[in-house]
Every structure is written in structure tokens, then in C-alpha cells.
N, C-alpha and C. Protein backbone atom coordinates (compact mmCIF):
# COMPACT_ATOMS: atom_id res chain seq x y z
N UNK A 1 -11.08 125.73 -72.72
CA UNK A 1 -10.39 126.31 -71.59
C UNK A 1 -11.00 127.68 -71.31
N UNK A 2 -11.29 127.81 -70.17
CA UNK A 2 -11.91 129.06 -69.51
C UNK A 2 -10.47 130.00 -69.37
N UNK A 3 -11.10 131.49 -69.29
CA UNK A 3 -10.05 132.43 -69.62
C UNK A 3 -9.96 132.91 -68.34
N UNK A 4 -8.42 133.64 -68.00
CA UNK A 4 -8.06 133.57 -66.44
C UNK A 4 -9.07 134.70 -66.14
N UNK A 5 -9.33 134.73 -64.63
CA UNK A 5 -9.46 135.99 -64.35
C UNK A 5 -8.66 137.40 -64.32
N UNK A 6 -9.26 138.30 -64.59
CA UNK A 6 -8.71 139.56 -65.00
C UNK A 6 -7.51 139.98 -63.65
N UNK A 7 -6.42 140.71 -64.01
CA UNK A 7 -5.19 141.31 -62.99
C UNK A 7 -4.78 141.95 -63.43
N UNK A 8 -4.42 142.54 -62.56
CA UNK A 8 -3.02 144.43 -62.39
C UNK A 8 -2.16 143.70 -62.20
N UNK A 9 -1.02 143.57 -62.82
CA UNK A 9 0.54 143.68 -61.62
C UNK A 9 0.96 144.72 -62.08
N UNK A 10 1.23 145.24 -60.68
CA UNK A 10 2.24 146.15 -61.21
C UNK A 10 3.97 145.90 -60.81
N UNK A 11 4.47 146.79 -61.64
CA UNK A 11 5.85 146.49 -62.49
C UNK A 11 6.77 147.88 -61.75
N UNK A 12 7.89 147.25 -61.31
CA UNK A 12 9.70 148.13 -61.03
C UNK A 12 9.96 148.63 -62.50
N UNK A 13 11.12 149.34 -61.74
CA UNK A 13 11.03 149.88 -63.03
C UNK A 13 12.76 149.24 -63.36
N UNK A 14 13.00 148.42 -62.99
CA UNK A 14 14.06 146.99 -63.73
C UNK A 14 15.37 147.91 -63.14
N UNK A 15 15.73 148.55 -62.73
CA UNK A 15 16.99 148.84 -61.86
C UNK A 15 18.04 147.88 -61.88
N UNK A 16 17.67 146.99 -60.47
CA UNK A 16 18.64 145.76 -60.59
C UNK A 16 18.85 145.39 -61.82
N UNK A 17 18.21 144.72 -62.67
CA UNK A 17 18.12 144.15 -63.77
C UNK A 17 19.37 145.36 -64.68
N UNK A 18 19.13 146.63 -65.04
CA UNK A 18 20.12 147.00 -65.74
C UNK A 18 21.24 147.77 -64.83
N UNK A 19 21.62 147.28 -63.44
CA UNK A 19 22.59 147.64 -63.15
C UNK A 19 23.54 146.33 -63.53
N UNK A 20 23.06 145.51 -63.38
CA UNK A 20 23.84 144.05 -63.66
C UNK A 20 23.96 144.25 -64.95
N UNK A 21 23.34 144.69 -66.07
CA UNK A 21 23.68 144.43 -67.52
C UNK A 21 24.86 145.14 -67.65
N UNK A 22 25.04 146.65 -67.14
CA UNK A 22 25.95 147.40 -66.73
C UNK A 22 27.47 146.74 -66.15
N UNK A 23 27.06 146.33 -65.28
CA UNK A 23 28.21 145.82 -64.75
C UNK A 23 28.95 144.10 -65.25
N UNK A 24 28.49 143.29 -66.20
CA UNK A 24 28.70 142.75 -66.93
C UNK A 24 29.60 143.43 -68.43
N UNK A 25 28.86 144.88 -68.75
CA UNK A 25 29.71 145.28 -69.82
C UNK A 25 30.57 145.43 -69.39
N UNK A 26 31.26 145.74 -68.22
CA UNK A 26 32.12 146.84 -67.20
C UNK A 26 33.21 145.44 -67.19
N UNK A 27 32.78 144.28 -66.35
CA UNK A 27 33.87 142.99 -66.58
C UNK A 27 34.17 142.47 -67.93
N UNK A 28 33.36 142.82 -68.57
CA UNK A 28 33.70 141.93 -70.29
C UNK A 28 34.85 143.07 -70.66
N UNK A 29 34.62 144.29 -71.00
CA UNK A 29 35.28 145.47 -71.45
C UNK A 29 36.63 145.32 -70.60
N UNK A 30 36.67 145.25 -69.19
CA UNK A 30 38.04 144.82 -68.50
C UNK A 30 38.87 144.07 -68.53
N UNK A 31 37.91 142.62 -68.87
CA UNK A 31 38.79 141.22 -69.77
C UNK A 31 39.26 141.70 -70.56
N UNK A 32 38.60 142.13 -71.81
CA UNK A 32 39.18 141.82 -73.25
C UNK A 32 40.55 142.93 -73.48
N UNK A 33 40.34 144.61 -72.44
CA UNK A 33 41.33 145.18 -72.28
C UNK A 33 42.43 144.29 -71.18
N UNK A 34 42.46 143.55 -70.53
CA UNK A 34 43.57 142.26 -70.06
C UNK A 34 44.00 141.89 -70.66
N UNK A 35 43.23 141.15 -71.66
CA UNK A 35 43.18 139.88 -72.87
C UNK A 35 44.63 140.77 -73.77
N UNK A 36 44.44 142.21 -74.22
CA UNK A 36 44.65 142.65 -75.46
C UNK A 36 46.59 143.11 -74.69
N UNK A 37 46.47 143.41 -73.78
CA UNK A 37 47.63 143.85 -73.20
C UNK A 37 48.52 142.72 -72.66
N UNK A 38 47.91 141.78 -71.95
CA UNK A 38 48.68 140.26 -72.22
C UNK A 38 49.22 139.66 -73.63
N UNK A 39 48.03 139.80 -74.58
CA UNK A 39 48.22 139.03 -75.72
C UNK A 39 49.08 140.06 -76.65
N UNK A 40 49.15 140.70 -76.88
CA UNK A 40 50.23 142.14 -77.39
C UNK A 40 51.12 142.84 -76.58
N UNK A 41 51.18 142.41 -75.94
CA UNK A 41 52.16 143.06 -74.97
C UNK A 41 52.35 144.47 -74.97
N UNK A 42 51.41 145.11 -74.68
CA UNK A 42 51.58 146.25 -74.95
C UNK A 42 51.65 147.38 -73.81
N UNK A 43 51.72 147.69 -72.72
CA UNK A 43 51.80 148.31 -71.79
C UNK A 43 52.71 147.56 -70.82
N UNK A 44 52.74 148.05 -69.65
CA UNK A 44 53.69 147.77 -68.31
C UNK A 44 52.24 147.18 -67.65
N UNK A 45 52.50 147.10 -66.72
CA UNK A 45 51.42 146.54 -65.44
C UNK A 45 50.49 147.72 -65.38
N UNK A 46 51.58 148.80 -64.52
CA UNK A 46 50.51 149.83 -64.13
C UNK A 46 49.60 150.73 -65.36
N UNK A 47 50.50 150.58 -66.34
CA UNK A 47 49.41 150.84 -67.32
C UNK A 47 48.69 150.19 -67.83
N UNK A 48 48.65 148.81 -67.89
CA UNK A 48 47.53 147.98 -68.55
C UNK A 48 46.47 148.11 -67.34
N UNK A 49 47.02 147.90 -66.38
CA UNK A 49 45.63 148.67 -65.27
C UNK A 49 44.87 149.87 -65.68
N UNK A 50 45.18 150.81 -65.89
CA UNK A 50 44.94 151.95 -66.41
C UNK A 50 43.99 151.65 -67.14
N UNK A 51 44.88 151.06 -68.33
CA UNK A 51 43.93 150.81 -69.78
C UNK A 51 42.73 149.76 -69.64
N UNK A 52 42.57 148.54 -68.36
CA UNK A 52 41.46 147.93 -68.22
C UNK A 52 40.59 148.64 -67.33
N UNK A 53 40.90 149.42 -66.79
CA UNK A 53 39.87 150.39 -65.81
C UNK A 53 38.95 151.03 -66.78
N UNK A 54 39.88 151.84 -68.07
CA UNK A 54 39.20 153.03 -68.86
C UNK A 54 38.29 151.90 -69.56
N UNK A 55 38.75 150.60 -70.14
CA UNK A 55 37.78 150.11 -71.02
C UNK A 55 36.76 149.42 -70.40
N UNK A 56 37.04 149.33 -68.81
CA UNK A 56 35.97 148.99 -68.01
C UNK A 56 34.38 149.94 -67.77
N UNK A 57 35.32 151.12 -67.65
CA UNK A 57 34.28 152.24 -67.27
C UNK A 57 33.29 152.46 -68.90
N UNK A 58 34.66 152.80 -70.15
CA UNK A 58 33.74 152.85 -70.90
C UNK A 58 32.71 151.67 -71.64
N UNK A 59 32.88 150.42 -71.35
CA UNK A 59 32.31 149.49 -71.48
C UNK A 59 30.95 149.65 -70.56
N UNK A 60 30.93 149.89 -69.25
CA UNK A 60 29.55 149.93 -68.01
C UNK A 60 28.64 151.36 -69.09
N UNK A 61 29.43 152.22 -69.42
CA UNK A 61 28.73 153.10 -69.87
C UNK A 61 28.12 152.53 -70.86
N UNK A 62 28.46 152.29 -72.06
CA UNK A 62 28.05 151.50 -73.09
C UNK A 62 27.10 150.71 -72.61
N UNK A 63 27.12 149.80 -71.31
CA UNK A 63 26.48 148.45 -70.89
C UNK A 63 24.79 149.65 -71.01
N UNK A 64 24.89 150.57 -69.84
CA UNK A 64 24.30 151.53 -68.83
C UNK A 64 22.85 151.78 -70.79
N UNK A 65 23.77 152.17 -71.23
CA UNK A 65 22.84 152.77 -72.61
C UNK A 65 21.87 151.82 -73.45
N UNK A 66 22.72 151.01 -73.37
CA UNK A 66 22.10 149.29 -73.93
C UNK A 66 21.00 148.70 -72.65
N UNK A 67 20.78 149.12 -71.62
CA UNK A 67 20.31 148.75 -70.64
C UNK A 67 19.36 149.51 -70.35
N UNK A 68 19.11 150.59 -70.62
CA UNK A 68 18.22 151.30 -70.81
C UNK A 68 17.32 151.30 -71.75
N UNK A 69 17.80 150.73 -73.24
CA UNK A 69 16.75 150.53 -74.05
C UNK A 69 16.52 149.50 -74.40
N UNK A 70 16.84 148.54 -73.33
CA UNK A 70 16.64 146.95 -73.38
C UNK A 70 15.52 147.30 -72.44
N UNK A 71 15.76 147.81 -71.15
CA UNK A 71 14.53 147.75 -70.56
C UNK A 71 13.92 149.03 -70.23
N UNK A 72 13.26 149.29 -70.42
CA UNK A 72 12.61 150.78 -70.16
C UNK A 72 12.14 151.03 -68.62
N UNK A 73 12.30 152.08 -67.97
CA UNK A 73 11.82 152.19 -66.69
C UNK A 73 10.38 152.75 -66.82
N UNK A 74 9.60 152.95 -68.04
CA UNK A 74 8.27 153.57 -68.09
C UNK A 74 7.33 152.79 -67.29
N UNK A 75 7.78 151.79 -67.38
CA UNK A 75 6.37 150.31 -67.23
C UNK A 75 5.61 150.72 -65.61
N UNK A 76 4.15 150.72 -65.56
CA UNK A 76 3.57 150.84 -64.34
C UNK A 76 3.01 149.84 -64.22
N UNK A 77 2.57 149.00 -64.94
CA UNK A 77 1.50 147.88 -64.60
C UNK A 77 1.42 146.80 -65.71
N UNK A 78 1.18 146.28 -65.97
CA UNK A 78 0.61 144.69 -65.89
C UNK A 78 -1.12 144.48 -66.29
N UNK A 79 -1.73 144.56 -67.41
CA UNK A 79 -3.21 143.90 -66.86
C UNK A 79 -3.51 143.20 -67.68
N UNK A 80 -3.77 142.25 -67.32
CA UNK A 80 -5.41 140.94 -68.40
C UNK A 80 -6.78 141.60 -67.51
N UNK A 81 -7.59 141.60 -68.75
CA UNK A 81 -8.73 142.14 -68.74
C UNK A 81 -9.44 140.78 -68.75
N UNK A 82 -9.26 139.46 -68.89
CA UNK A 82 -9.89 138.82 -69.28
C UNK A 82 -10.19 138.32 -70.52
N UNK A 83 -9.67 139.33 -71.55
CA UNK A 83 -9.51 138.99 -72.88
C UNK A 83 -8.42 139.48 -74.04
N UNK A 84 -7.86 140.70 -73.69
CA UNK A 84 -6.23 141.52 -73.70
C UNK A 84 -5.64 141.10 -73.14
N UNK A 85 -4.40 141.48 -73.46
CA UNK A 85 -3.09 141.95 -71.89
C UNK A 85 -2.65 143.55 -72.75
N UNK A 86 -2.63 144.25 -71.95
CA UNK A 86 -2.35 146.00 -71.84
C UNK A 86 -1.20 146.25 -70.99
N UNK A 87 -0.06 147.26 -70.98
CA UNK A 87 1.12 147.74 -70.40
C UNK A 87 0.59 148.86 -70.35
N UNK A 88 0.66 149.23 -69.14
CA UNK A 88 0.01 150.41 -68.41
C UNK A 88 1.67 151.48 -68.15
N UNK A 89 1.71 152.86 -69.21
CA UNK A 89 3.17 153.62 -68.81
C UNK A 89 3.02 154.38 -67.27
N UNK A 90 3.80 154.64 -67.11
CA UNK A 90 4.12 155.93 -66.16
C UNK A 90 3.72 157.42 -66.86
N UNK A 91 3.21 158.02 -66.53
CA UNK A 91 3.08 159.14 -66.82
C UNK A 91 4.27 160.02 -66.36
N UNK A 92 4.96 161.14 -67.12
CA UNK A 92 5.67 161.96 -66.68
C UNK A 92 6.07 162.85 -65.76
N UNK A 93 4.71 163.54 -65.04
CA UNK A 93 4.27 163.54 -63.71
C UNK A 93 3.82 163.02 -62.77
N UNK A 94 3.92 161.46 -62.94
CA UNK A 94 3.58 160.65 -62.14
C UNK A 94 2.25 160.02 -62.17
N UNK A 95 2.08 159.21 -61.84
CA UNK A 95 0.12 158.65 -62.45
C UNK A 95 0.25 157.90 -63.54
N UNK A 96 -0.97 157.83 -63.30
CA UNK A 96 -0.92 156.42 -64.78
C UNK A 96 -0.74 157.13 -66.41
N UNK A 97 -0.22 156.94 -66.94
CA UNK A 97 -0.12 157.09 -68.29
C UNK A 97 -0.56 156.40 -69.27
N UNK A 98 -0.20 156.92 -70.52
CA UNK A 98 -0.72 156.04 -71.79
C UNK A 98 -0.65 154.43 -71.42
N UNK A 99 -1.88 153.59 -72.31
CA UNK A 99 -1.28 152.25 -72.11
C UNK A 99 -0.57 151.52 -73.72
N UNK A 100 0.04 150.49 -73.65
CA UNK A 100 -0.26 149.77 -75.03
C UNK A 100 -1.03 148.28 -74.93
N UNK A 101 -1.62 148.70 -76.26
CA UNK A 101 -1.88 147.16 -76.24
C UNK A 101 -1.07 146.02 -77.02
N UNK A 102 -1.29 144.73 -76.35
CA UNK A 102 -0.46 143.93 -76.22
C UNK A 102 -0.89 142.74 -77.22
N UNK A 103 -0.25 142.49 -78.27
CA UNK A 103 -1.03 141.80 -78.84
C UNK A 103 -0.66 140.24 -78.30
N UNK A 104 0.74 140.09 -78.12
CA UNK A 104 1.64 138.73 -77.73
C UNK A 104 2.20 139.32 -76.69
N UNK A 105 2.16 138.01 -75.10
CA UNK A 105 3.37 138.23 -74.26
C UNK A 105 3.73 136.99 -74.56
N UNK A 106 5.18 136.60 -74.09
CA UNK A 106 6.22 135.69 -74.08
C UNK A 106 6.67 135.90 -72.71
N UNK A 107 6.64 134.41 -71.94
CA UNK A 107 7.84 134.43 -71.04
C UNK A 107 8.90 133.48 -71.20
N UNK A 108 9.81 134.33 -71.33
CA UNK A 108 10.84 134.37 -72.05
C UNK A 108 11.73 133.67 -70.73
N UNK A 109 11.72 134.10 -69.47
CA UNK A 109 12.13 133.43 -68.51
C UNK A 109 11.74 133.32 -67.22
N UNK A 110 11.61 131.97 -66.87
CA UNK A 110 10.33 132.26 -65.21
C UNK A 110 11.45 131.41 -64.29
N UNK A 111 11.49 132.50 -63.14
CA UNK A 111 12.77 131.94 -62.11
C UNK A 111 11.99 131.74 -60.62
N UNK A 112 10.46 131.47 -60.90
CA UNK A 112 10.12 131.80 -59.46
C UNK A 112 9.36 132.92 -59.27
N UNK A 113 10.22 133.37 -58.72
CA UNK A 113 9.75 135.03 -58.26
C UNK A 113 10.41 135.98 -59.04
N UNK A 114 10.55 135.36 -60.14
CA UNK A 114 11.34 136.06 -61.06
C UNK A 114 11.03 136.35 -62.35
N UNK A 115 10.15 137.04 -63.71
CA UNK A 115 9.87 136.49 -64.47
C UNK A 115 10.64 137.84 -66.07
N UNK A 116 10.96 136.68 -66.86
CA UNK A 116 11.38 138.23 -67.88
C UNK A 116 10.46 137.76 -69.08
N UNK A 117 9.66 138.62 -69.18
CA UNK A 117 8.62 139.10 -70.54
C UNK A 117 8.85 139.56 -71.67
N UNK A 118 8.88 139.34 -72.83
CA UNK A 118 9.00 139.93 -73.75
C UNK A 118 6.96 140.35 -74.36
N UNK A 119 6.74 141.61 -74.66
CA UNK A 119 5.50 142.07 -74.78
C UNK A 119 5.87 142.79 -76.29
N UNK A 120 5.12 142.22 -77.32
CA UNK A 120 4.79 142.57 -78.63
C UNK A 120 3.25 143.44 -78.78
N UNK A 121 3.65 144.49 -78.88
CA UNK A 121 2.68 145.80 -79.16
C UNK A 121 2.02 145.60 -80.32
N UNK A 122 0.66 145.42 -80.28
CA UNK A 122 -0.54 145.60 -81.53
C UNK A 122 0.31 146.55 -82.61
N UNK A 123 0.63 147.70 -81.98
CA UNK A 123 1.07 148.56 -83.12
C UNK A 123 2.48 148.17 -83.45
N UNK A 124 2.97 147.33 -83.11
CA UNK A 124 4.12 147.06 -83.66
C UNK A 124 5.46 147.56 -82.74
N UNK A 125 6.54 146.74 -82.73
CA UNK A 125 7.36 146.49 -81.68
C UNK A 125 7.65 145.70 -81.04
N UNK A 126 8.28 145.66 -80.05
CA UNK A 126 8.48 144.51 -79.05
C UNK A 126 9.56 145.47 -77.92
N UNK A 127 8.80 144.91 -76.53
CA UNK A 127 9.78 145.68 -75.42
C UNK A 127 9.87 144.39 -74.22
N UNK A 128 10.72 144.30 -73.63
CA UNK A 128 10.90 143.07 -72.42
C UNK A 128 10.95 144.22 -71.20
N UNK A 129 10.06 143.46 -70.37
CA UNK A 129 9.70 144.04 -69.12
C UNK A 129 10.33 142.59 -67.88
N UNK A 130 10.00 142.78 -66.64
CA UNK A 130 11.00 142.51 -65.61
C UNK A 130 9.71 142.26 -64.78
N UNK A 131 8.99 141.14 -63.97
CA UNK A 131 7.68 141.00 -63.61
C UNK A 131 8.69 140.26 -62.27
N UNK A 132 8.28 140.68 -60.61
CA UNK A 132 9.18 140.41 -59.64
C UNK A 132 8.30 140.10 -58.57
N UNK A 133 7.92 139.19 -57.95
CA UNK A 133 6.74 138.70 -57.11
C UNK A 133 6.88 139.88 -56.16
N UNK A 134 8.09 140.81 -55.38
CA UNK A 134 8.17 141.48 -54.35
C UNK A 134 7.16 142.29 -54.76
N UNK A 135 7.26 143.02 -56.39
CA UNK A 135 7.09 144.34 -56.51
C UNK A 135 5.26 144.14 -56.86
N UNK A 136 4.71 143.02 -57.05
CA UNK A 136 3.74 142.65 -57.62
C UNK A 136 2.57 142.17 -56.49
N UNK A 137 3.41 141.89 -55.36
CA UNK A 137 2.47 141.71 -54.46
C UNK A 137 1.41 140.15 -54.64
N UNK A 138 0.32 140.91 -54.28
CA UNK A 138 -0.84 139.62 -53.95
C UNK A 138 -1.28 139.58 -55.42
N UNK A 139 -0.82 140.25 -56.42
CA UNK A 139 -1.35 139.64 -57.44
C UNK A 139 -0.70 138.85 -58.47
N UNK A 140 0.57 138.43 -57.87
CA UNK A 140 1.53 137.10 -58.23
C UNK A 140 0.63 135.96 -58.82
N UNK A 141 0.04 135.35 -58.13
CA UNK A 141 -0.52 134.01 -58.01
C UNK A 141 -1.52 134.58 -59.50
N UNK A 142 -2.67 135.84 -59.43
CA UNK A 142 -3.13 135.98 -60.73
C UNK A 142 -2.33 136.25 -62.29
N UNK A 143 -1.44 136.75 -61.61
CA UNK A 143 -0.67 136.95 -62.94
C UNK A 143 0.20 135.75 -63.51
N UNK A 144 0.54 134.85 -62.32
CA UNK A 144 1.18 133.46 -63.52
C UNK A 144 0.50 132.45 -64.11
N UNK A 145 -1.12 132.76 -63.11
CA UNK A 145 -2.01 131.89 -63.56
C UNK A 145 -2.74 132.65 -64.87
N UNK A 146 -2.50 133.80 -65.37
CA UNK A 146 -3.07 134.63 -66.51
C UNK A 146 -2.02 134.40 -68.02
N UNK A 147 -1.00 134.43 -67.16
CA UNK A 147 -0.07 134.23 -68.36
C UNK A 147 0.54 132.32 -69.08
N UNK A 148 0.18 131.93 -68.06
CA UNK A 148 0.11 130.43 -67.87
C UNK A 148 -1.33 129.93 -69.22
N UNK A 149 -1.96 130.64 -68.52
CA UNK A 149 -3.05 130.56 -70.03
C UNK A 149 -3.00 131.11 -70.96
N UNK A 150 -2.50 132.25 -71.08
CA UNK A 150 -2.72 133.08 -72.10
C UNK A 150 -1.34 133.84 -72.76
N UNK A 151 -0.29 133.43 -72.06
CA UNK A 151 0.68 133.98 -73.09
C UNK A 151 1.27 133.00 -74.08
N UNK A 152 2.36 133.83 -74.94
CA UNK A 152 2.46 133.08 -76.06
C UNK A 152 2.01 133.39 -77.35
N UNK A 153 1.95 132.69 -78.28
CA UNK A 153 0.84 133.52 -79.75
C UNK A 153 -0.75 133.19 -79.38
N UNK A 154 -0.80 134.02 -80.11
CA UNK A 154 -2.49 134.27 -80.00
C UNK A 154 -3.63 133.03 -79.92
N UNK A 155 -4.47 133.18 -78.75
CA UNK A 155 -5.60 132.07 -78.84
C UNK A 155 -6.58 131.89 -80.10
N UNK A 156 -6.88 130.91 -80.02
CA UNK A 156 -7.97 130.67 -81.72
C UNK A 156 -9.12 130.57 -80.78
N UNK A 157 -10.20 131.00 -81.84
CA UNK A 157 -11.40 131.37 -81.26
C UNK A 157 -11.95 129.90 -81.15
N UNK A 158 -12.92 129.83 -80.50
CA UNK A 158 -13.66 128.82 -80.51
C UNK A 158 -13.98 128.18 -82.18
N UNK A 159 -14.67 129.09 -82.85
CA UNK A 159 -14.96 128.95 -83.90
C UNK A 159 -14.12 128.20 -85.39
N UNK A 160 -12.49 129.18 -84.61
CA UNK A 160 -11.77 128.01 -85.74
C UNK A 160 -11.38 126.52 -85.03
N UNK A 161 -11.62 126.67 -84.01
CA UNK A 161 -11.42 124.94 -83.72
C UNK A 161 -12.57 123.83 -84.07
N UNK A 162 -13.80 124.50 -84.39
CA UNK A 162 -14.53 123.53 -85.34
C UNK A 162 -14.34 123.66 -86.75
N UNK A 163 -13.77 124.52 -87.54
CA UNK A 163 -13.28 124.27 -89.27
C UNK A 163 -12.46 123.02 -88.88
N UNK A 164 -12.63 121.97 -90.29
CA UNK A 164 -11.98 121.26 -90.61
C UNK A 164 -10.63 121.68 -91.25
């Protein structure tokens, strides 16, 4: 198998993605404060309102923190070289920044125009990034056809596919 041609995508910085994680903690935290005031009876109406609002809010917050280091907003780019894949950061002032290299991607989930990555760092780690045909442009079509080949665990060289 021939290796894809080389691509940039570049990458959002997952917004949507952790406002929804957010707002999922925000309804779970509101249930279970329902759940606890139904099932114990423990407040009046207007205060179990009260009390599912506060465990709502502090639940989104909680969600908001977990969502942030689930997905990082650093990510600028996307590249196969043709024989890597590299995560290109944001720089702090803007511009390209440090990259990592990538030893494993995983897609972890492909919706279309939709894709969620998990990217395992040479140096060790693992971070999930948010890959969105809008934000990626014309280089959609290279990047599913790059990862289509090449993600996953690592390719074997030519060489070990002739050892017995």
C-alpha cells in the first residue's frame, strides 16, 4: 500500500464540543439534585428548585473544567508528512507554535463531517482533538483519505512483512 499524500488540516479549537460537555454536566447535576429531593424528601418545591439550579450550575462548572482538559483549545493544525502525523499548537501570541509528534492517531469517532481523534504523543500521553470538515476546508477529502491509511497502531515496514 502506497502512503497517502501529505496534508494540513487545520483544527477549531472544540468550543461546541465542550460547551455541550458542559451543559450535559449542568442536566445530569440537575437530575440527580431532583432525583435526591424527590427520593428524600427533603425540601418544598421552591426549594428543591433552588437546590437543582445550584447543583446544576455547579455541575456545568465542573462539566466546563473537565472539558477543557478533555479537549484543549491549543490545537492549530493537523499534518501527514507522508510518513508522520504532527499536531501543530497555537502559539501564545498567535502563529504557529510548538508541534508534537504523533506517534498513534485513532479515530475514535467519524460522523461525516464530523471526526473525534484521539492522538498519542511520541513523548508520551494522549490528547483527543475535534477534526470538522467546516473548519478544515478543502483539505477534508486529504485528511480522511490520510487517516483512512494510516491511522491506528503503527505501520510495519516493508521489511517485517517478509520475516517469517
Amino acid at each position: 500500500m502506497q502512503a497517502a499524500p501529505a496534508v494540513s488540516a487545520d483544527l477549531d479549537d472544540g468550543r461546541p464540543e465542550r460547551v455541550l460537555i458542559s451543559l450535559l454536566h449542568a442536566l445530569t447535576g440537575a437530575a440527580i439534585a431532583a432525583w435526591a429531593q424527590g427520593h428524600f424528601d427533603l425540601t418544598s418545591l421552591g426549594q428543591g428548585l433552588i437546590v437543582a439550579i445550584v447543583a446544576g450550575v455547579a455541575a456545568a462548572l465542573l462539566g466546563a473544567a473537565l472539558a477543557r482538559h478533555a479537549l484543549p483549545a491549543d490545537a492549530q493544525c493537523l499534518r501527514w508528512d507522508g510518513q508522520v502525523w504532527s499536531l501543530v499548537l497555537r502559539a501564545p501570541g498567535g502563529g504557529e507554535g510548538a508541534g508534537i509528534a504523533v506517534a498513534r492517531l485513532v479515530v475514535a469517532i467519524d460522523l461525516g463531517p464530523w471526526l473525534l481523534l484521539r492522538a498519542y504523543a511520541v513523548a508520551g500521553g494522549s490528547r483527543w482533538q475535534v477534526a470538522r470538515a467546516s473548519c478544515v476546508g478543502a483539505a477534508w477529502h486529504g485528511l480522511r483519505v490520510a487517516l483512512k491509511a494510516h491511522a491506528g497502531s503503527a505501520q510495519s515496514s516493508p521489511d517485517d512483512r517478509l520475516k517469517p
